[in-house]
C-alpha atoms as a PDB file:
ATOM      1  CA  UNK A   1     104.313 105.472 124.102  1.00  0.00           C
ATOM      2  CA  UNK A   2     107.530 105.404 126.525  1.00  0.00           C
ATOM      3  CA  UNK A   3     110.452 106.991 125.249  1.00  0.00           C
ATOM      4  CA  UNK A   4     112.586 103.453 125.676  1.00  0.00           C
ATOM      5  CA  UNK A   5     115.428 104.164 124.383  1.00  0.00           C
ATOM      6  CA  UNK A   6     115.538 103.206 120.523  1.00  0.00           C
ATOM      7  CA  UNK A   7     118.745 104.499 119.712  1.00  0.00           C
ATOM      8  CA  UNK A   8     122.069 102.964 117.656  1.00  0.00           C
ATOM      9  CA  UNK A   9     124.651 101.959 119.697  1.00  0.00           C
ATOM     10  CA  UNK A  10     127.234 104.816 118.775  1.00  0.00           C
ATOM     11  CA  UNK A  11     124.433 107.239 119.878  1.00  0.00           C
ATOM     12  CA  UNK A  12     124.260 105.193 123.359  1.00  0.00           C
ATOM     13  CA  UNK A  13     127.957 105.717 123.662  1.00  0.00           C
ATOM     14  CA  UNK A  14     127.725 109.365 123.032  1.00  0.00           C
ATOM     15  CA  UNK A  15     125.055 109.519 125.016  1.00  0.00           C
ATOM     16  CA  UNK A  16     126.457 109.163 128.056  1.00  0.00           C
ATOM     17  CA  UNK A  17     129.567 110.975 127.325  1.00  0.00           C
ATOM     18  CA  UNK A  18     127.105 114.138 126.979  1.00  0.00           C
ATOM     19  CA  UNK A  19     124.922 113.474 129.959  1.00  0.00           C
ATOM     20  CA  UNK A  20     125.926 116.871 131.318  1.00  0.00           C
ATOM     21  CA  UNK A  21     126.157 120.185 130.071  1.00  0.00           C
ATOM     22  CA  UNK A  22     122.761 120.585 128.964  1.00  0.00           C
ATOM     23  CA  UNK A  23     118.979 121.185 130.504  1.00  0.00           C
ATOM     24  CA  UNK A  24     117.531 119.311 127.668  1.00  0.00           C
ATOM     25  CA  UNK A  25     114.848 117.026 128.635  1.00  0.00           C
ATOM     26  CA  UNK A  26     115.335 115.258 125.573  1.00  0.00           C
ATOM     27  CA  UNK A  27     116.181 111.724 126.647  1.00  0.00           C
ATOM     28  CA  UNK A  28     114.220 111.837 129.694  1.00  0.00           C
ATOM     29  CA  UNK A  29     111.320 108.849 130.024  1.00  0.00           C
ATOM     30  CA  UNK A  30     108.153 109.997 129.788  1.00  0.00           C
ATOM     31  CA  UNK A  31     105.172 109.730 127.594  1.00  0.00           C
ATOM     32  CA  UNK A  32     106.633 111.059 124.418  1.00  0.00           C
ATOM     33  CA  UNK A  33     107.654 108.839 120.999  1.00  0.00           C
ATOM     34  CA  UNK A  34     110.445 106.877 120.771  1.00  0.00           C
ATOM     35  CA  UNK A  35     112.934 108.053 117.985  1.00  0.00           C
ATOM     36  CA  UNK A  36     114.411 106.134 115.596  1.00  0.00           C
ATOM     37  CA  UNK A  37     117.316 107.501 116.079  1.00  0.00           C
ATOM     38  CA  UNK A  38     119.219 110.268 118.328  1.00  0.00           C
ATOM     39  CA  UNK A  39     122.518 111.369 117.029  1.00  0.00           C
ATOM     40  CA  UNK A  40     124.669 113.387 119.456  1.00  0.00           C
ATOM     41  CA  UNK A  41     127.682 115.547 117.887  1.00  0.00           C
ATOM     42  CA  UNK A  42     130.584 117.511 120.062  1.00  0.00           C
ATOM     43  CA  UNK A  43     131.141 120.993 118.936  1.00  0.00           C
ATOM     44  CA  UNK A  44     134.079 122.936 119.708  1.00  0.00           C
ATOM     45  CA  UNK A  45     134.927 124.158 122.966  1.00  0.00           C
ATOM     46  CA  UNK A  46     134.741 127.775 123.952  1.00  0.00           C
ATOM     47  CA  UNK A  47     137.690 128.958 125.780  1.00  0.00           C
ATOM     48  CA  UNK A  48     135.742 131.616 127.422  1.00  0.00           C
ATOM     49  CA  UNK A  49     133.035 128.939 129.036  1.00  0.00           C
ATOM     50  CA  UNK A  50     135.478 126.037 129.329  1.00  0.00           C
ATOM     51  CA  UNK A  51     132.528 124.022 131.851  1.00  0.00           C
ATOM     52  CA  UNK A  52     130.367 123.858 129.024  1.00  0.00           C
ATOM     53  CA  UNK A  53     129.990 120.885 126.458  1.00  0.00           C
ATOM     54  CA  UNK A  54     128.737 122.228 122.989  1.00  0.00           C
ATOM     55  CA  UNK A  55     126.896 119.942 121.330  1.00  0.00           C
ATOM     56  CA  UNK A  56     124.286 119.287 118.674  1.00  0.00           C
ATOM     57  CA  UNK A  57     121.627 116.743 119.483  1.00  0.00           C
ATOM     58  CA  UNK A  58     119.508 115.331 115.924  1.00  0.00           C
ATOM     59  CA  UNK A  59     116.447 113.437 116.720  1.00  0.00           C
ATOM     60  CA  UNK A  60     115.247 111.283 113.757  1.00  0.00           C
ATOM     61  CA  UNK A  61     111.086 110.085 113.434  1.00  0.00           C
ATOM     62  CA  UNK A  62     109.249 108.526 110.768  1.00  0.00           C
ATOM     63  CA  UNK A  63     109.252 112.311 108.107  1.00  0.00           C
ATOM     64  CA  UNK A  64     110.842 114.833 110.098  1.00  0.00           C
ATOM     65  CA  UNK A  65     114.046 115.445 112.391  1.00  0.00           C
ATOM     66  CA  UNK A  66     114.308 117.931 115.227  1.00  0.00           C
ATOM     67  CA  UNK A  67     117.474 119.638 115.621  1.00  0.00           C
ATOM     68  CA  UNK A  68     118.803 121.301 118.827  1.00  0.00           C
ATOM     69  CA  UNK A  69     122.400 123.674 119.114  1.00  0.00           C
ATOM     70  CA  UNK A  70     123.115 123.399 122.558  1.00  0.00           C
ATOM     71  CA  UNK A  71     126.277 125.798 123.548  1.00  0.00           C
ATOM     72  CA  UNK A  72     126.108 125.278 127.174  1.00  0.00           C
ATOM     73  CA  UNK A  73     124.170 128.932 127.863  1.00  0.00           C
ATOM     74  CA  UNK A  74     120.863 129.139 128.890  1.00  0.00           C
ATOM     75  CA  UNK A  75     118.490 128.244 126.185  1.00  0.00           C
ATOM     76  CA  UNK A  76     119.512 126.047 123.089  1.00  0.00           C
ATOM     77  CA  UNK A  77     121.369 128.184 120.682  1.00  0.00           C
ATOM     78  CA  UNK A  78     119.287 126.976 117.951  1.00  0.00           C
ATOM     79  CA  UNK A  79     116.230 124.893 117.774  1.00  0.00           C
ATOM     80  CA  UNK A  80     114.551 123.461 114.265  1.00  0.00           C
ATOM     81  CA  UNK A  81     112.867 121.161 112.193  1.00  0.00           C
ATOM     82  CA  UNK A  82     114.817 119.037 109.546  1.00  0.00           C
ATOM     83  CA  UNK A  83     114.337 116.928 106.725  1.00  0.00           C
ATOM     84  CA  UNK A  84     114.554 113.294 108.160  1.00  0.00           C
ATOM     85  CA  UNK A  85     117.240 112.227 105.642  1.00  0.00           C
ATOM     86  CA  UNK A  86     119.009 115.348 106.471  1.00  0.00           C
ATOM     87  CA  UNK A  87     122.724 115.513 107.688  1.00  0.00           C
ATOM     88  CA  UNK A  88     123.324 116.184 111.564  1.00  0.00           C
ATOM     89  CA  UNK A  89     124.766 119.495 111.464  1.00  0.00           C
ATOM     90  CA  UNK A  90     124.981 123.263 112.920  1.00  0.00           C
ATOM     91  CA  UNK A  91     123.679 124.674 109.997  1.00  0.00           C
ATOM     92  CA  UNK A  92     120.795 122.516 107.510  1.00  0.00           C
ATOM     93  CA  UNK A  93     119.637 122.950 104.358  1.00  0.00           C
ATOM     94  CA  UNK A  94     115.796 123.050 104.582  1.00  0.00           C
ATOM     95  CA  UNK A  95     115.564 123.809 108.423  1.00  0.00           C
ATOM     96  CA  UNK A  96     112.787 125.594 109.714  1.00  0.00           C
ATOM     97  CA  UNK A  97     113.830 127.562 112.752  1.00  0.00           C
ATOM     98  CA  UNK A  98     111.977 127.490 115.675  1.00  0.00           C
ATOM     99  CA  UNK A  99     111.751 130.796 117.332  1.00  0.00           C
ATOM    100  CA  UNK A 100     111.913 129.775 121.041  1.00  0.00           C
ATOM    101  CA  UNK A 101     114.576 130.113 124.122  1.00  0.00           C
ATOM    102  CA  UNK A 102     114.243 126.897 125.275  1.00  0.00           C
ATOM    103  CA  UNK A 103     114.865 123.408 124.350  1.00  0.00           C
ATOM    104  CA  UNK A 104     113.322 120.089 122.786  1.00  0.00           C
ATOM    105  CA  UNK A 105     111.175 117.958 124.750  1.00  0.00           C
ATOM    106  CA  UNK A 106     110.021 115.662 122.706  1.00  0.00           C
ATOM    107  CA  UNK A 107     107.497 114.392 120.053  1.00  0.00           C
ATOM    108  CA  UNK A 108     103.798 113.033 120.108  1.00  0.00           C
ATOM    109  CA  UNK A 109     102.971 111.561 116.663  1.00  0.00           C
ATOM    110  CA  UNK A 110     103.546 114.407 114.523  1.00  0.00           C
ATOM    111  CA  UNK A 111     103.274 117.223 117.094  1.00  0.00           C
ATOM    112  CA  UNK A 112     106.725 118.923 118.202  1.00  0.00           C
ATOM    113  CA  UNK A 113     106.816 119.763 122.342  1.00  0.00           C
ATOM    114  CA  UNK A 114     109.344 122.003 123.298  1.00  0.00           C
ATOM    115  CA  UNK A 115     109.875 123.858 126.955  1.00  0.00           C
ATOM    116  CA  UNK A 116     110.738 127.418 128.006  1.00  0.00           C
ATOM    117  CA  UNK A 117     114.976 127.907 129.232  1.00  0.00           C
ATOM    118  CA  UNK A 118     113.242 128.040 132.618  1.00  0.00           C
ATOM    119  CA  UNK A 119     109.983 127.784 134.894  1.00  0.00           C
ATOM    120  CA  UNK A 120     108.541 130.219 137.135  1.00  0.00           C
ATOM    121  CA  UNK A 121     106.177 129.991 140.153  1.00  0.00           C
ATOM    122  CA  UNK A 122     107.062 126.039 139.802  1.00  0.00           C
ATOM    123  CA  UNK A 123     105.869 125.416 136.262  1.00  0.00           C
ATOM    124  CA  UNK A 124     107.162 124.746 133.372  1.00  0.00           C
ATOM    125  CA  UNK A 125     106.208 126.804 130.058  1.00  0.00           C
ATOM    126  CA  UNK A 126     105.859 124.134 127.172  1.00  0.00           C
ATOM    127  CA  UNK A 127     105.121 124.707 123.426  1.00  0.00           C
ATOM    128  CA  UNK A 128     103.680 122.016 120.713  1.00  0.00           C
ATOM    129  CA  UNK A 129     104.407 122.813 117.604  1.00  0.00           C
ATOM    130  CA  UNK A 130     103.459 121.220 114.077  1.00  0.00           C
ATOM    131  CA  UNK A 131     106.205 120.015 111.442  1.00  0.00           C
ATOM    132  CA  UNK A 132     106.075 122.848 109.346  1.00  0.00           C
ATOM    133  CA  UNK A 133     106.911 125.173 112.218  1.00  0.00           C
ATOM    134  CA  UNK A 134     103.630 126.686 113.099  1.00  0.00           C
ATOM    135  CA  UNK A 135     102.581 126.961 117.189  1.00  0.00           C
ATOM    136  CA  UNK A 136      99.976 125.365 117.740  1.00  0.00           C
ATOM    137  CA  UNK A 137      99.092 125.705 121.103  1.00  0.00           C
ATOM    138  CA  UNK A 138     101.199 127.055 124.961  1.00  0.00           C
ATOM    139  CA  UNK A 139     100.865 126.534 128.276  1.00  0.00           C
ATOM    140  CA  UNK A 140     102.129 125.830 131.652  1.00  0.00           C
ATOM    141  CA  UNK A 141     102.747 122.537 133.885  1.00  0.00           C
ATOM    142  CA  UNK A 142     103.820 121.549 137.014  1.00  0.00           C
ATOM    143  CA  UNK A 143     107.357 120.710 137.726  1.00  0.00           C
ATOM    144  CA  UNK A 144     107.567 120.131 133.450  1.00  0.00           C
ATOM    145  CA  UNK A 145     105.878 116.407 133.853  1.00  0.00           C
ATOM    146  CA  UNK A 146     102.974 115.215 132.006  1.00  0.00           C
ATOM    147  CA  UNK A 147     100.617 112.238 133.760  1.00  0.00           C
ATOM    148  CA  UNK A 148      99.341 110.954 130.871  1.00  0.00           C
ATOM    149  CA  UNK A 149      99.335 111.659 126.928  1.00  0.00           C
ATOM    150  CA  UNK A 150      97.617 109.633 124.287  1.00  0.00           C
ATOM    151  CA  UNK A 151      96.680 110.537 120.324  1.00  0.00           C
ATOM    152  CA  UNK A 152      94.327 108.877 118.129  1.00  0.00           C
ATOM    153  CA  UNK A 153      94.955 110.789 114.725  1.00  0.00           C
ATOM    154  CA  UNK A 154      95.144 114.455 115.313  1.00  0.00           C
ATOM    155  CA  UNK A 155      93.233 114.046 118.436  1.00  0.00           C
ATOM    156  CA  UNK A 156      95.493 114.790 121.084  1.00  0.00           C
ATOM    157  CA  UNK A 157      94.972 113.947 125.140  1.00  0.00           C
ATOM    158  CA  UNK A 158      97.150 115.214 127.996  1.00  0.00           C
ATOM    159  CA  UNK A 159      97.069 115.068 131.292  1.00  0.00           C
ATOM    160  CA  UNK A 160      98.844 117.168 133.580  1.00  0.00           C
ATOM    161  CA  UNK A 161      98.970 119.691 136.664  1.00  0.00           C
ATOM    162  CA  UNK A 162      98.996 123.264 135.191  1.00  0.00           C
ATOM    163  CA  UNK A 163     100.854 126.479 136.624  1.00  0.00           C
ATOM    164  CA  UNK A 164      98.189 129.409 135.874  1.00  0.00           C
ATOM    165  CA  UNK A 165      98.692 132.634 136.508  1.00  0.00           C
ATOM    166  CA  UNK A 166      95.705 134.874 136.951  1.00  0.00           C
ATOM    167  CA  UNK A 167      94.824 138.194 135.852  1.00  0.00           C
ATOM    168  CA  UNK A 168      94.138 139.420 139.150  1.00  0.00           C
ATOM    169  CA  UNK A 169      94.648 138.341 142.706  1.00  0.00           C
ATOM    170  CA  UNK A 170      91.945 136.269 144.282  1.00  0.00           C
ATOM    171  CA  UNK A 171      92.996 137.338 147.690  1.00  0.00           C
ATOM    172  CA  UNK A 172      90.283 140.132 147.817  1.00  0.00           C
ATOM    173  CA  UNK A 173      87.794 137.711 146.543  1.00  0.00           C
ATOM    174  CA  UNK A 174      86.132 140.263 143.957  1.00  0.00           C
ATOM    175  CA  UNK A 175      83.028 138.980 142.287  1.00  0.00           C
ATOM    176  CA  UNK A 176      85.010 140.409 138.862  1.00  0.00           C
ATOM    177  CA  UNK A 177      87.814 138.869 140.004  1.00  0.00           C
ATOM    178  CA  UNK A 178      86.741 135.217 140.743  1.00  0.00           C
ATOM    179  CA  UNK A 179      84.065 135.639 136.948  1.00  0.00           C
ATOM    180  CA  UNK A 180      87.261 136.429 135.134  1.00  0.00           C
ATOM    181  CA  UNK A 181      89.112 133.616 136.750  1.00  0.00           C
ATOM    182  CA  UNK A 182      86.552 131.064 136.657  1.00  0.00           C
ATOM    183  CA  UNK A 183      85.583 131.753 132.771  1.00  0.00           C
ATOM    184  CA  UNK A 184      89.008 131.217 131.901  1.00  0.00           C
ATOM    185  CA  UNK A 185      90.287 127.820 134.241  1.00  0.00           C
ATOM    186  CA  UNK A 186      86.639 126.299 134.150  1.00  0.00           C
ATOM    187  CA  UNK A 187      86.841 126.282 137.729  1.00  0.00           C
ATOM    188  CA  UNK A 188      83.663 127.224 139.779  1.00  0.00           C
ATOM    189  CA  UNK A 189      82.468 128.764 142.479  1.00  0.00           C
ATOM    190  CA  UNK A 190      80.193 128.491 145.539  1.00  0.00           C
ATOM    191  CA  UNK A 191      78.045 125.221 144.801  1.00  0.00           C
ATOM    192  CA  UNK A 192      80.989 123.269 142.466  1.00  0.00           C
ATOM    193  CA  UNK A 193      82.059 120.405 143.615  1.00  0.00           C
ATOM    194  CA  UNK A 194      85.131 120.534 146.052  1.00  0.00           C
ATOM    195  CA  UNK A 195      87.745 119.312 143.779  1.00  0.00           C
ATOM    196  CA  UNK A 196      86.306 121.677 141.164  1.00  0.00           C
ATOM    197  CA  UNK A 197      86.572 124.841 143.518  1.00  0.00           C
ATOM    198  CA  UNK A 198      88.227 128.038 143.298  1.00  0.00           C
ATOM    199  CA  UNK A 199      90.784 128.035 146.021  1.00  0.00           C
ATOM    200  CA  UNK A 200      90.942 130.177 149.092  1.00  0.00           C
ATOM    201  CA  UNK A 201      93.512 132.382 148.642  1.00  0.00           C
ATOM    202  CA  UNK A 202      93.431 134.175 151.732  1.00  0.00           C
ATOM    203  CA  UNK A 203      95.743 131.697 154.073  1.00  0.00           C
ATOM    204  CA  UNK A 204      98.560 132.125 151.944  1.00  0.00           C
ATOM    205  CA  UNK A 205      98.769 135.604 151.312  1.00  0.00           C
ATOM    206  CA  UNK A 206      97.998 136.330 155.130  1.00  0.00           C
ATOM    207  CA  UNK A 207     101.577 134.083 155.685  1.00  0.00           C
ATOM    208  CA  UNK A 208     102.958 135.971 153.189  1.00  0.00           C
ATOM    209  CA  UNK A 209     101.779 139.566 154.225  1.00  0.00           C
ATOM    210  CA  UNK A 210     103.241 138.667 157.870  1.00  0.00           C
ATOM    211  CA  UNK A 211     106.432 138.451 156.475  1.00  0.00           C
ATOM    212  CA  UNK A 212     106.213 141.444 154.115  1.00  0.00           C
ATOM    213  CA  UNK A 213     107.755 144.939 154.645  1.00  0.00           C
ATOM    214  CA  UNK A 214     104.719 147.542 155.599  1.00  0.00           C
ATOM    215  CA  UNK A 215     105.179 149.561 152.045  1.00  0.00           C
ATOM    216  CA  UNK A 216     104.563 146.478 150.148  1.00  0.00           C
ATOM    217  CA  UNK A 217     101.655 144.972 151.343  1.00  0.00           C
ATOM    218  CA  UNK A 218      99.195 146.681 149.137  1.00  0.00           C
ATOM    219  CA  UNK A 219     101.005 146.044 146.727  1.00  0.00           C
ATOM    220  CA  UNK A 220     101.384 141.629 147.463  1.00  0.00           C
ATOM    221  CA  UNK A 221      97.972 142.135 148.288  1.00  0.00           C
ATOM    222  CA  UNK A 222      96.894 142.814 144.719  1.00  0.00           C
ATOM    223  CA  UNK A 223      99.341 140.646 142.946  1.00  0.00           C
ATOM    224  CA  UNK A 224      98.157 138.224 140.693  1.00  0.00           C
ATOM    225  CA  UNK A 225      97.268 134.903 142.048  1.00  0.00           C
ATOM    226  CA  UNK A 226      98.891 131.017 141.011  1.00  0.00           C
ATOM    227  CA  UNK A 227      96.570 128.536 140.648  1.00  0.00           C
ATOM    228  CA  UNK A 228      98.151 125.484 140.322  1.00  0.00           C
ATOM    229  CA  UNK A 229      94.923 122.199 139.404  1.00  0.00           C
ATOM    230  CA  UNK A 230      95.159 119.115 137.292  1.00  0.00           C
ATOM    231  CA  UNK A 231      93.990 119.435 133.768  1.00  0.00           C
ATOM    232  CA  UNK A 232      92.446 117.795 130.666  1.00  0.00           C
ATOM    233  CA  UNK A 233      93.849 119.110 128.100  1.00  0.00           C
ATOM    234  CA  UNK A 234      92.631 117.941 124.228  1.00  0.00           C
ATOM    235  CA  UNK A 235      93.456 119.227 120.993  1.00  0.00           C
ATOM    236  CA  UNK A 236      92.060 118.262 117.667  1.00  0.00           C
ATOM    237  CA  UNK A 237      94.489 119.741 115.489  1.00  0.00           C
ATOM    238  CA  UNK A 238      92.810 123.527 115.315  1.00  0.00           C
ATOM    239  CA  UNK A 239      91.564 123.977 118.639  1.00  0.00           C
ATOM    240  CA  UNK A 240      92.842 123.293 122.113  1.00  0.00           C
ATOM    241  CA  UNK A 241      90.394 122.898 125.083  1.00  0.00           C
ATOM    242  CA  UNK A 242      91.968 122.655 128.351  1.00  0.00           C
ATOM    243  CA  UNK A 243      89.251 121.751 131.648  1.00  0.00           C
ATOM    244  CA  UNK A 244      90.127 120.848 134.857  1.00  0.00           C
ATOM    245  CA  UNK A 245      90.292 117.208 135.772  1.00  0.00           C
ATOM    246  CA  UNK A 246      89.088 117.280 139.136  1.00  0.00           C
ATOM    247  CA  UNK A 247      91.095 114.763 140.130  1.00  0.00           C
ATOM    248  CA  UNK A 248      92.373 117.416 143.150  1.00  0.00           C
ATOM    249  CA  UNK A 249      91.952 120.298 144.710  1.00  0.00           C
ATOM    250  CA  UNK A 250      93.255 123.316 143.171  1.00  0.00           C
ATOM    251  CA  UNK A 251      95.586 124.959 145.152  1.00  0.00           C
ATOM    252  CA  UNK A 252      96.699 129.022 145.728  1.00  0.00           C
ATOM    253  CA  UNK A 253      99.928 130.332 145.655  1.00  0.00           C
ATOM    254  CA  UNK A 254     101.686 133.892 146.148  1.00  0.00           C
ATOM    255  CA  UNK A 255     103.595 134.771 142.943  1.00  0.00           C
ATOM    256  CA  UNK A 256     107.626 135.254 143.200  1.00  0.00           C
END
């Protein structure tokens, strides 16, 4: 379901009063739920950090509201769940804190995404949480998008490109290294089907190493490869299963 803008008209208006000031993907379009309604409240201005907009942004669904302080530094100042009938404000009886830097992302039925103040290696850490505050599941997608995202009960389908980061670097090509890696993407080796491959490592880390100062070589050499492949991820409410799609290669990168 498209987030398609179900909001009051006074929360339209403050909407775009607030457009700036925050990294909040909140009112982004995308394949979360549409909330009832999304109140917006200015906070008081700090003289010290007079370019930022303080705010506090409540997001109203069917039994629960998600709450997020935003002070203008990195990461929300404070992120929790509310009671639904509860009053839009800094501090909230009942709230259950979430303990995150980050920010809201949005909702899927009754599971609670949130992403990480920033990405690395060009993904984007998320979290899904459940309404009583409990993390359910983490990981890591590509440029923070999802394709695709559907949920049948607690049955919950995503699509997206994940960010992985490897235990060990795939550069050398280790049979220990390539088992571990393998066992824990569900990608294969020799004999898989192309889109379903490991990838070859060894282009982009010979780029990098011609570019790299002589006393840190061995050192880039062994670093911990990025795979970045698109994903199936499903979780039935206890246990999360993530395979690759196979919809692409997977591609290698050199971590920064």
């Amino acid at each position: 379901m498209r987030w398609l803008g179900v909001l009051t008209a006074g929360a339209l208006a403050v909407l775009a009063g607030c457009a700036t000031g925050s990294k909040s993907s909140l009112y982004q379009y995308g394949v979360f739920d549409a909330p009832a309604v999304v109140e917006i409240k200015k906070l008081p201005r700090d003289r010290l950090n007079p370019q930022a907009k303080p705010h506090i942004t409540c997001a109203r669904y069917g039994a629960f509201m998600v709450k997020e302080v935003d002070r203008g530094e990195k990461g929300a100042e404070t992120l929790s769940i509310v009671p639904v009938d509860a009053k839009c404000a800094v501090e909230t009886p009942g709230e259950i804190r979430v303990d995150l830097e980050g920010y809201f992302k949005g909702v899927i039925g009754d599971y609670i995404f949130f992403d990480a103040s920033d990405g690395w290696d060009g993904g984007m850490p998320f979290y899904v949480f459940s309404p009583d505050g409990r993390k359910l599941f983490e990981d890591s997608v590509e440029n923070g998008a999802f394709a695709l995202a559907s949920r049948e009960g607690k049955n919950l389908r995503l699509q997206y490109t994940r960010v992985f980061h490897a235990p060990c670097s795939l550069y050398a090509r280790t049979a220990e290294c390539d088992g571990e890696v393998m066992a824990l993407t569900g990608l294969g080796g020799e004999g898989a089907a192309p889109a379903m491959e490991l990838p070859d490592c060894t282009k982009v880390y010979d780029q990098q190493l011609k570019d790299t100062a002589p006393e840190y070589v061995d050192a880039l050499k062994t670093s911990p490869s990025v795979l970045i492949y698109p994903v199936e991820l499903q979780f039935d409410g206890e246990q999360v299963m993530i395979s690759p799609s196979g919809v692409a290669r997977s591609v290698c990168r050199v971590p920064m």
